[in-house]
C-alpha atoms as a PDB file:
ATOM      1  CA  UNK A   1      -9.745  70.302  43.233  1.00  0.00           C
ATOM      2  CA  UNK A   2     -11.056  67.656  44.730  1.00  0.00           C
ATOM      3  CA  UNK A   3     -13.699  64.771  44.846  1.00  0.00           C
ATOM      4  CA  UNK A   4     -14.357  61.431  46.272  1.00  0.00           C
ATOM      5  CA  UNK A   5     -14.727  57.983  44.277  1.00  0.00           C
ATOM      6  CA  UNK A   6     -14.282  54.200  44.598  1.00  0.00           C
ATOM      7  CA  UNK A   7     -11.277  51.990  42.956  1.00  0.00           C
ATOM      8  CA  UNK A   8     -12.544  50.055  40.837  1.00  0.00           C
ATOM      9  CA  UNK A   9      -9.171  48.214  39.483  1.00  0.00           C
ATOM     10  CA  UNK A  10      -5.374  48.138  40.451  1.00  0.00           C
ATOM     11  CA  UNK A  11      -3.022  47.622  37.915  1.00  0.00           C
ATOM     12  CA  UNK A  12       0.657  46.419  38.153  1.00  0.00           C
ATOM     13  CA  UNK A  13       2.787  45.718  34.857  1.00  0.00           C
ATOM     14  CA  UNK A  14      -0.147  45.222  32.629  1.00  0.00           C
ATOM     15  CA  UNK A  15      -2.019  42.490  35.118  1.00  0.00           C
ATOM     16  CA  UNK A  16      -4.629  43.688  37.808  1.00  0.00           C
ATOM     17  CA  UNK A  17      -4.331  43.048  41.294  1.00  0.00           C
ATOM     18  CA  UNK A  18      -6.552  42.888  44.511  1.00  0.00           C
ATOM     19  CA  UNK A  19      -4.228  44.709  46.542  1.00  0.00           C
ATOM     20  CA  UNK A  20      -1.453  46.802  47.133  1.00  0.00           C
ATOM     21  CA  UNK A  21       1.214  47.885  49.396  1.00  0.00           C
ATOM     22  CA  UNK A  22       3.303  50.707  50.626  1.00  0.00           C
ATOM     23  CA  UNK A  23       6.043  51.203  47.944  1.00  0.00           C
ATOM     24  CA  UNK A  24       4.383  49.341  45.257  1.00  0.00           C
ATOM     25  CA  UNK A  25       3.792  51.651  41.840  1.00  0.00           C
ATOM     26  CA  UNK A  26       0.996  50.660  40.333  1.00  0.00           C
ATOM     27  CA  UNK A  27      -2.230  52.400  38.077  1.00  0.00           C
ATOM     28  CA  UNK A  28      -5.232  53.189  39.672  1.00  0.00           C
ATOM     29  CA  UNK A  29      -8.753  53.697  38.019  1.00  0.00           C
ATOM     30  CA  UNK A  30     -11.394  54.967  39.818  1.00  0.00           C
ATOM     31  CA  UNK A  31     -15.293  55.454  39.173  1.00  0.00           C
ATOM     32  CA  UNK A  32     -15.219  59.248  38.221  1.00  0.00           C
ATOM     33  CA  UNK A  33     -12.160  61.750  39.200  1.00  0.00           C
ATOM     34  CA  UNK A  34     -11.118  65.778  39.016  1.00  0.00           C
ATOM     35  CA  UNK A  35      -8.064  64.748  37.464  1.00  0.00           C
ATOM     36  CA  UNK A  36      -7.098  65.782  34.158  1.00  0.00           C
ATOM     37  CA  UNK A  37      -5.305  63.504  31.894  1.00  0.00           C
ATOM     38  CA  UNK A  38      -2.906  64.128  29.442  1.00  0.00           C
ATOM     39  CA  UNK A  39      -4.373  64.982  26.315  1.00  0.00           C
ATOM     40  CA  UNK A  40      -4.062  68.155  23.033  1.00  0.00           C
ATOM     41  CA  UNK A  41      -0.774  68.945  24.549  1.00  0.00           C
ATOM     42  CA  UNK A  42      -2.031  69.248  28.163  1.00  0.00           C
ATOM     43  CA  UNK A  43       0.045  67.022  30.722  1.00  0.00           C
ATOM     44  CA  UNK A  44      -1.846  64.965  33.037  1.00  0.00           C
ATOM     45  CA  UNK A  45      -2.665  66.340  36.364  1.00  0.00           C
ATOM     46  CA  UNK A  46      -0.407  64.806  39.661  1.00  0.00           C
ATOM     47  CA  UNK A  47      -1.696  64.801  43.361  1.00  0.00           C
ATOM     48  CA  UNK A  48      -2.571  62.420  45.602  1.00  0.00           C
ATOM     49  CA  UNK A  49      -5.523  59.743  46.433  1.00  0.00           C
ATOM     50  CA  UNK A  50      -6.479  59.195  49.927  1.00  0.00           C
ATOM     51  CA  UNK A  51      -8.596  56.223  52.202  1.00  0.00           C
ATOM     52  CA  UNK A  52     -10.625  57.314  55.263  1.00  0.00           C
ATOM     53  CA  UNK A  53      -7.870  55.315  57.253  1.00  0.00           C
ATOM     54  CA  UNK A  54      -5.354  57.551  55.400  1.00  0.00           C
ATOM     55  CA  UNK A  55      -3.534  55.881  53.050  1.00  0.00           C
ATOM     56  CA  UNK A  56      -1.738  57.328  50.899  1.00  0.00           C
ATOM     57  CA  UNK A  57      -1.559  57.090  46.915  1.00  0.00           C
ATOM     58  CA  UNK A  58       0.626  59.709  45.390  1.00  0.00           C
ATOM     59  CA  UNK A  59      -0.155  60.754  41.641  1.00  0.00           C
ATOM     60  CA  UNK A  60       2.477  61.302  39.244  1.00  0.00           C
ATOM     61  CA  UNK A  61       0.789  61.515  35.902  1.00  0.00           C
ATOM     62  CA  UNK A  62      -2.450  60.897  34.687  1.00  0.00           C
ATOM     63  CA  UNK A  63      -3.197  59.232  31.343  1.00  0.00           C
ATOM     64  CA  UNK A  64      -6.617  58.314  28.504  1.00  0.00           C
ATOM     65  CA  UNK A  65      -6.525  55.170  27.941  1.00  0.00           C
ATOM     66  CA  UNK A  66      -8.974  52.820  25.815  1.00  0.00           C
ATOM     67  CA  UNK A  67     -11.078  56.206  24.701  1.00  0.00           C
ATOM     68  CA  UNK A  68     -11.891  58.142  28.141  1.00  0.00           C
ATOM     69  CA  UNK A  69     -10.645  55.817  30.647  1.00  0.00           C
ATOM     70  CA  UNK A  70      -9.025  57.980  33.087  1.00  0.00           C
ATOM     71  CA  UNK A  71      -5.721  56.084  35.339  1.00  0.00           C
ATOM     72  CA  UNK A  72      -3.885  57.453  37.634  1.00  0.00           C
ATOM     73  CA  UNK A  73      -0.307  56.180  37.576  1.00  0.00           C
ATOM     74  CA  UNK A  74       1.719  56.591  40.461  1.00  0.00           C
ATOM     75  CA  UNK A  75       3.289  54.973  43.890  1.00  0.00           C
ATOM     76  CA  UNK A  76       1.533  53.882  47.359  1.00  0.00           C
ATOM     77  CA  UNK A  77       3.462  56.221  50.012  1.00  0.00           C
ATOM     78  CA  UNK A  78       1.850  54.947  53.079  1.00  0.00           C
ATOM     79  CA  UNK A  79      -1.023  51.897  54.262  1.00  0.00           C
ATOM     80  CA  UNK A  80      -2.712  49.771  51.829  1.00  0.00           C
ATOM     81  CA  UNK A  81      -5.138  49.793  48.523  1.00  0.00           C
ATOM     82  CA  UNK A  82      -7.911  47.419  47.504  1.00  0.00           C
ATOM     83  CA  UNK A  83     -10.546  47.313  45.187  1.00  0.00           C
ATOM     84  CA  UNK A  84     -13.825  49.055  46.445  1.00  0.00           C
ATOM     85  CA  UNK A  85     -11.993  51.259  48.694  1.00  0.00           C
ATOM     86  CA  UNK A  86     -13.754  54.916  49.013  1.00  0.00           C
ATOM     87  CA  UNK A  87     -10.851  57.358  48.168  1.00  0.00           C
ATOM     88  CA  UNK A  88     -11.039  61.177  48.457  1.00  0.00           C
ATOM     89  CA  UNK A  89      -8.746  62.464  45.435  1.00  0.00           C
ATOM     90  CA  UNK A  90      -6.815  65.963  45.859  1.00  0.00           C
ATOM     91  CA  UNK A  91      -5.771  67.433  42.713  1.00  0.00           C
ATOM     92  CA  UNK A  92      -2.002  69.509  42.844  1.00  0.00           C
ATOM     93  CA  UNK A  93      -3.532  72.827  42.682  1.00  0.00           C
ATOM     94  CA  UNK A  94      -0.410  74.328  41.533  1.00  0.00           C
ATOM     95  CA  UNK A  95       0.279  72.516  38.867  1.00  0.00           C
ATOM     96  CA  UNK A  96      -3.308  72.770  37.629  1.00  0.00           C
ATOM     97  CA  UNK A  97      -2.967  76.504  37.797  1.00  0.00           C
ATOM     98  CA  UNK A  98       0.392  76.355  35.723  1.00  0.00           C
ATOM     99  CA  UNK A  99      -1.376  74.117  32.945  1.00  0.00           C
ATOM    100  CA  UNK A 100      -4.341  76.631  32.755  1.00  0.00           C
ATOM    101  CA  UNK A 101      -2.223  79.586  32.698  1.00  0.00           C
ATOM    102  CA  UNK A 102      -0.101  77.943  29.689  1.00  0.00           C
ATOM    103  CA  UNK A 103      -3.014  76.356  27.795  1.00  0.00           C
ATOM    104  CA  UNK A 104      -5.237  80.003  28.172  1.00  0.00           C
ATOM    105  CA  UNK A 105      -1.931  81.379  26.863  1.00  0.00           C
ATOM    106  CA  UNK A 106      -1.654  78.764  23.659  1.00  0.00           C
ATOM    107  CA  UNK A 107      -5.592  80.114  22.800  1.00  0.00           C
ATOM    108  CA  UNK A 108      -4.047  83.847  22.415  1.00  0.00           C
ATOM    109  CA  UNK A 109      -1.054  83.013  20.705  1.00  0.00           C
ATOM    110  CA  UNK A 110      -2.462  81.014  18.068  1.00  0.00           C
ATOM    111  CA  UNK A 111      -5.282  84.141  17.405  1.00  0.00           C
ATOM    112  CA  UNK A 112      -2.529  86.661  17.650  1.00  0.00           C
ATOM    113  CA  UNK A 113      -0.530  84.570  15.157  1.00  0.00           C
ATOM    114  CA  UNK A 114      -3.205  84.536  12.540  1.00  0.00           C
ATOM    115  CA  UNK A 115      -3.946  88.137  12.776  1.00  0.00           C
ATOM    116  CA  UNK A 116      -0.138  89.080  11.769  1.00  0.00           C
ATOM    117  CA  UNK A 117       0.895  86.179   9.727  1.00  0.00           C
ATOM    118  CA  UNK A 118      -2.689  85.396   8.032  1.00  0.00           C
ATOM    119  CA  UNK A 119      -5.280  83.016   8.326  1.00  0.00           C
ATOM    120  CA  UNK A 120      -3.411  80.019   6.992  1.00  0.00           C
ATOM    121  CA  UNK A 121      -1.618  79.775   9.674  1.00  0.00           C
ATOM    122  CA  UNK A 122      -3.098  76.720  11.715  1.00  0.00           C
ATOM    123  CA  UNK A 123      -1.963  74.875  15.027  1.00  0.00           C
ATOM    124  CA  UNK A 124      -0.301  71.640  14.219  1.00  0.00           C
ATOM    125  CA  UNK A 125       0.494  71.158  18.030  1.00  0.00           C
ATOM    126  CA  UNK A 126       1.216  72.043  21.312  1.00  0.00           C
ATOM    127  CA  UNK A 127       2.340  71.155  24.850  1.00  0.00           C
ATOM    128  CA  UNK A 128       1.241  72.771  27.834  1.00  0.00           C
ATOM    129  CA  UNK A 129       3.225  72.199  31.172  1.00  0.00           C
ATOM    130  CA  UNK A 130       2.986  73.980  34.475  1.00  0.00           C
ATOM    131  CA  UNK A 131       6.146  76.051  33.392  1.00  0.00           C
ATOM    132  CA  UNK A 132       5.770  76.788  29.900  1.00  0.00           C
ATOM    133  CA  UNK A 133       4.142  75.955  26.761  1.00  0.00           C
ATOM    134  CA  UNK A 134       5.137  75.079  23.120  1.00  0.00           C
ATOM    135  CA  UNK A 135       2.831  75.678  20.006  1.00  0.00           C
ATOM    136  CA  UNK A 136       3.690  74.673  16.737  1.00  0.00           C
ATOM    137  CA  UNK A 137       2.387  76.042  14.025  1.00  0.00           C
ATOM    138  CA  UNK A 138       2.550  76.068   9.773  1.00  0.00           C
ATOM    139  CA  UNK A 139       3.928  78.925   8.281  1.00  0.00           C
ATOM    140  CA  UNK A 140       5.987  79.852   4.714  1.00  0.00           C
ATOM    141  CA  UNK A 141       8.911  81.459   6.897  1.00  0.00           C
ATOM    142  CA  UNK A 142      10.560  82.058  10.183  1.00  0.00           C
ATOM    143  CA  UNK A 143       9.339  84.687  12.313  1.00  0.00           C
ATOM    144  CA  UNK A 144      10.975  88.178  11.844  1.00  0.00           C
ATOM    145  CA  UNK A 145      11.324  89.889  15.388  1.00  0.00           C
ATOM    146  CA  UNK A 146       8.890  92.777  14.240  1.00  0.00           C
ATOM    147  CA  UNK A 147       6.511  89.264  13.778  1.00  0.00           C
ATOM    148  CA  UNK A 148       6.947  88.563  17.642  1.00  0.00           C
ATOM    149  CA  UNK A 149       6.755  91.991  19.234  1.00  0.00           C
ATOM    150  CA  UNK A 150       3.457  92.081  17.682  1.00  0.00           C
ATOM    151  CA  UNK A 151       2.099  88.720  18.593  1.00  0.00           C
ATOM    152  CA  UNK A 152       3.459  89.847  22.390  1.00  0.00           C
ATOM    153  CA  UNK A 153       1.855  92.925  22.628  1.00  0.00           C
ATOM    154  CA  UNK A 154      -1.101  91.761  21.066  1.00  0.00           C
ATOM    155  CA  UNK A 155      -1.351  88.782  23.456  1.00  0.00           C
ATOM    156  CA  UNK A 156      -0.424  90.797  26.648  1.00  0.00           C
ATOM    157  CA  UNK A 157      -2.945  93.341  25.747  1.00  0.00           C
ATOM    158  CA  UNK A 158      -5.905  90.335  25.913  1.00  0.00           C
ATOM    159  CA  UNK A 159      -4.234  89.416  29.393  1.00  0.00           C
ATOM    160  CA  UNK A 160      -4.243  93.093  30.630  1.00  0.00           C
ATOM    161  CA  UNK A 161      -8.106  93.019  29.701  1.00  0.00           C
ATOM    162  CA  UNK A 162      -8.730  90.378  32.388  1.00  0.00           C
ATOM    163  CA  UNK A 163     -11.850  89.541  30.586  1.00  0.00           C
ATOM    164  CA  UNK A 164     -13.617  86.740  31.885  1.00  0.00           C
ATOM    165  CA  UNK A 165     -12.943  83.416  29.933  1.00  0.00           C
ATOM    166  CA  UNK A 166     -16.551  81.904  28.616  1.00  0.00           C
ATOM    167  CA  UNK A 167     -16.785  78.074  28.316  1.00  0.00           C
ATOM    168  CA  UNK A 168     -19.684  76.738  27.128  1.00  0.00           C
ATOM    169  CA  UNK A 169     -20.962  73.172  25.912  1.00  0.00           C
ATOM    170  CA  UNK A 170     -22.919  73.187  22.385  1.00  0.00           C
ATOM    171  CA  UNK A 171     -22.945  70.612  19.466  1.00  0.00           C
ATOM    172  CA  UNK A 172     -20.404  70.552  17.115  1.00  0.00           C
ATOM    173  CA  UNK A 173     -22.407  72.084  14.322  1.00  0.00           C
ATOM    174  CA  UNK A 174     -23.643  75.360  16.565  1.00  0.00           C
ATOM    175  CA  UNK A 175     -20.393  75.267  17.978  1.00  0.00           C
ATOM    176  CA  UNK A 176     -18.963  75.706  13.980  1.00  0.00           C
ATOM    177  CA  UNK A 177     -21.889  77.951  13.149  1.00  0.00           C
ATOM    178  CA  UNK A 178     -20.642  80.550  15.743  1.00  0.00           C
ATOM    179  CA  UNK A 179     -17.629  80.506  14.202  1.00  0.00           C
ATOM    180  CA  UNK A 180     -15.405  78.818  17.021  1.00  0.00           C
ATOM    181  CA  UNK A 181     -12.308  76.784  15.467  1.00  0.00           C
ATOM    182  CA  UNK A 182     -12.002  73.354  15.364  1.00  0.00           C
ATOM    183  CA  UNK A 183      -8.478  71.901  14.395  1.00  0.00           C
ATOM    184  CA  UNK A 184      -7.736  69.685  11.675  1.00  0.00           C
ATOM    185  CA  UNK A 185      -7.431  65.819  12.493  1.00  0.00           C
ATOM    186  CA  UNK A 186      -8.766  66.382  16.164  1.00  0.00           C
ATOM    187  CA  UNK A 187     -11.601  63.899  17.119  1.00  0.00           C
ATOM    188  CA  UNK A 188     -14.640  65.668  18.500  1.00  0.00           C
ATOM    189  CA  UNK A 189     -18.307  64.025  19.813  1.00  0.00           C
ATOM    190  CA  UNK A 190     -21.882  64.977  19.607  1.00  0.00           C
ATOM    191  CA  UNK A 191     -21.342  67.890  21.871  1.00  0.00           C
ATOM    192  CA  UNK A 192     -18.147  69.909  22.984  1.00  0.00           C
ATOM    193  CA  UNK A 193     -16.569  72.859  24.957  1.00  0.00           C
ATOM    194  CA  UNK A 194     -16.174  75.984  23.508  1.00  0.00           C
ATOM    195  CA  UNK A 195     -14.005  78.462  24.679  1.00  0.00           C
ATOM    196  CA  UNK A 196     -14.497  82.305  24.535  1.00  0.00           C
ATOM    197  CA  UNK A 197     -11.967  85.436  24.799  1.00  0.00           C
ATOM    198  CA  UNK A 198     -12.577  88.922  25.225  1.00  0.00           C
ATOM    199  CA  UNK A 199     -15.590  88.043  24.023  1.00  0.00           C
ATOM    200  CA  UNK A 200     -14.776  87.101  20.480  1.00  0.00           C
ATOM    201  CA  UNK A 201     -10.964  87.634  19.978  1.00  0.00           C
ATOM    202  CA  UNK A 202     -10.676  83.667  20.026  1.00  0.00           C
ATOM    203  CA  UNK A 203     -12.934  81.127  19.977  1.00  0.00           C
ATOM    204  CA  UNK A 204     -11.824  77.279  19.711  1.00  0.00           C
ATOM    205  CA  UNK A 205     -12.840  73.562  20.319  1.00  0.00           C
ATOM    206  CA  UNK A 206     -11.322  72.854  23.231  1.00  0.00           C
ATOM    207  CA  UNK A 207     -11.582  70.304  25.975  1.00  0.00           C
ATOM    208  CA  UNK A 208      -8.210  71.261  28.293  1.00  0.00           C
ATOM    209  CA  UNK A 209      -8.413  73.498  31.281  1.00  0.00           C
ATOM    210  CA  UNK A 210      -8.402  77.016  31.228  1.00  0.00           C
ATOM    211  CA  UNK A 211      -8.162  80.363  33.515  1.00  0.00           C
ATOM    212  CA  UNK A 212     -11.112  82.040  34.371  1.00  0.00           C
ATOM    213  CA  UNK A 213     -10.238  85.467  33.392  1.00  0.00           C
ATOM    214  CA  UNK A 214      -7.225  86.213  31.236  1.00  0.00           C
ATOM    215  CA  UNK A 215      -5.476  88.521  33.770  1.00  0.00           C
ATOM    216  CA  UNK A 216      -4.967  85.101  35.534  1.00  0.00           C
ATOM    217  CA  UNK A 217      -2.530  83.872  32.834  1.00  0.00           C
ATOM    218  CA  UNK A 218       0.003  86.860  33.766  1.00  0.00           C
ATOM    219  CA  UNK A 219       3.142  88.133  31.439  1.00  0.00           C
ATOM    220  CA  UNK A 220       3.286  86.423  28.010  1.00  0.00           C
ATOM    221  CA  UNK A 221       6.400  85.909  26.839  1.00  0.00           C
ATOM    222  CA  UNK A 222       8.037  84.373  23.936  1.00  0.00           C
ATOM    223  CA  UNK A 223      11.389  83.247  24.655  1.00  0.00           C
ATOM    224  CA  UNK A 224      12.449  81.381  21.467  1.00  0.00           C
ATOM    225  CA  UNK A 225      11.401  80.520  17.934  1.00  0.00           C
ATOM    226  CA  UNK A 226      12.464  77.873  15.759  1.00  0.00           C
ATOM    227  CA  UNK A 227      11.506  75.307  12.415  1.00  0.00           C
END
């Protein structure tokens, strides 16, 4: 991923600056930006920001702030930074593809989790890292390892599909009226994503990254389960 953009503020320790320096760490907003930033459990994308004169920015998270103010927090390797500077920014692409693997993956566990334990069961969080994912979940009692054969097979069986993942922007209500599911406490706008599996094993609220066909998201597996 990647796209260009102008800085429009440098931040060091809570004060903005004009400039900055190899070495320095600072955060770094720009005008628009591919990154994503951490948010439902999704960690913030890392990479680097480049000037035409090529320096170098490197990206080690990426964090909402104030609402949907995107900054990208992270060191100067090399040359200089000032406001106004054009800046091409180059997402990691490997950690992107770990996040969408792990958040496509959170999207089929939660559906295969309802279908064996019931329909109470709701997500009451999640994390979603390049390397693995975490989803928490209510339920009266721990899982039985019948309970998780099930919810593996079932999930691995979506992946095996490699149906093509649908995302598609509607308003809230049509979005409801389809039947996708929205999760308790979650802030949503006029209008959000909705995402789509095989076509209509899952369908959630969602505004994270995701694969583009489930075959992408490769062996689930769950390796522990705990209250």
């Amino acid at each position: 991923e990647v796209a260009e953009g102008l800085v429009l503020a440098l931040v060091q320790d809570g004060k903005t600056v004009k400039a900055l320096k190899a070495g320095e760490s600072a955060t770094l907003v720009v005008n628009q930006t591919p990154f994503y930033a951490e948010s439902g459990g999704q960690s913030g994308d890392t990479g680097v920001i480049k000037t035409a004169d090529g320096a170098t920015f490197r990206v080690t998270d990426t964090l909402k702030r104030v609402g949907d103010l995107f900054v990208h927090v992270g060191q100067v390797e090399s040359g200089n930074f000032k406001t106004g500077d054009a800046v091409a920014l180059h997402v990691d692409n490997s950690r992107r593809s770990g996040n969408r693997q792990h958040h496509s993956a959170t999207h089929l566990l939660h559906e295969a989790l309802r279908t064996r334990l019931g329909a109470h069961v709701a997500q009451k969080g999640s994390l979603v890292e390049p390397d693995r994912l975490r989803f928490d979940f209510s339920h009266t009692k721990p899982m039985t390892a019948e309970d998780m054969a099930f919810v593996e097979t079932m999930a691995n069986d979506i992946v095996l599909q490699n149906d093509a993942v649908n995302t598609r922007l509607m308003s809230v209500d049509d979005a409801v009226a389809e039947g996708a599911m929205a999760l308790f406490g979650e802030k949503y706008g006029d209008f959000v994503r909705v995402i789509t599996f095989d076509p209509k094993f899952s369908v959630e609220l969602c505004g994270g990254t995701h694969v583009s066909a489930t075959g992408n998201i490769g062996l689930f597996k769950i390796v522990s389960e705990s209250s």
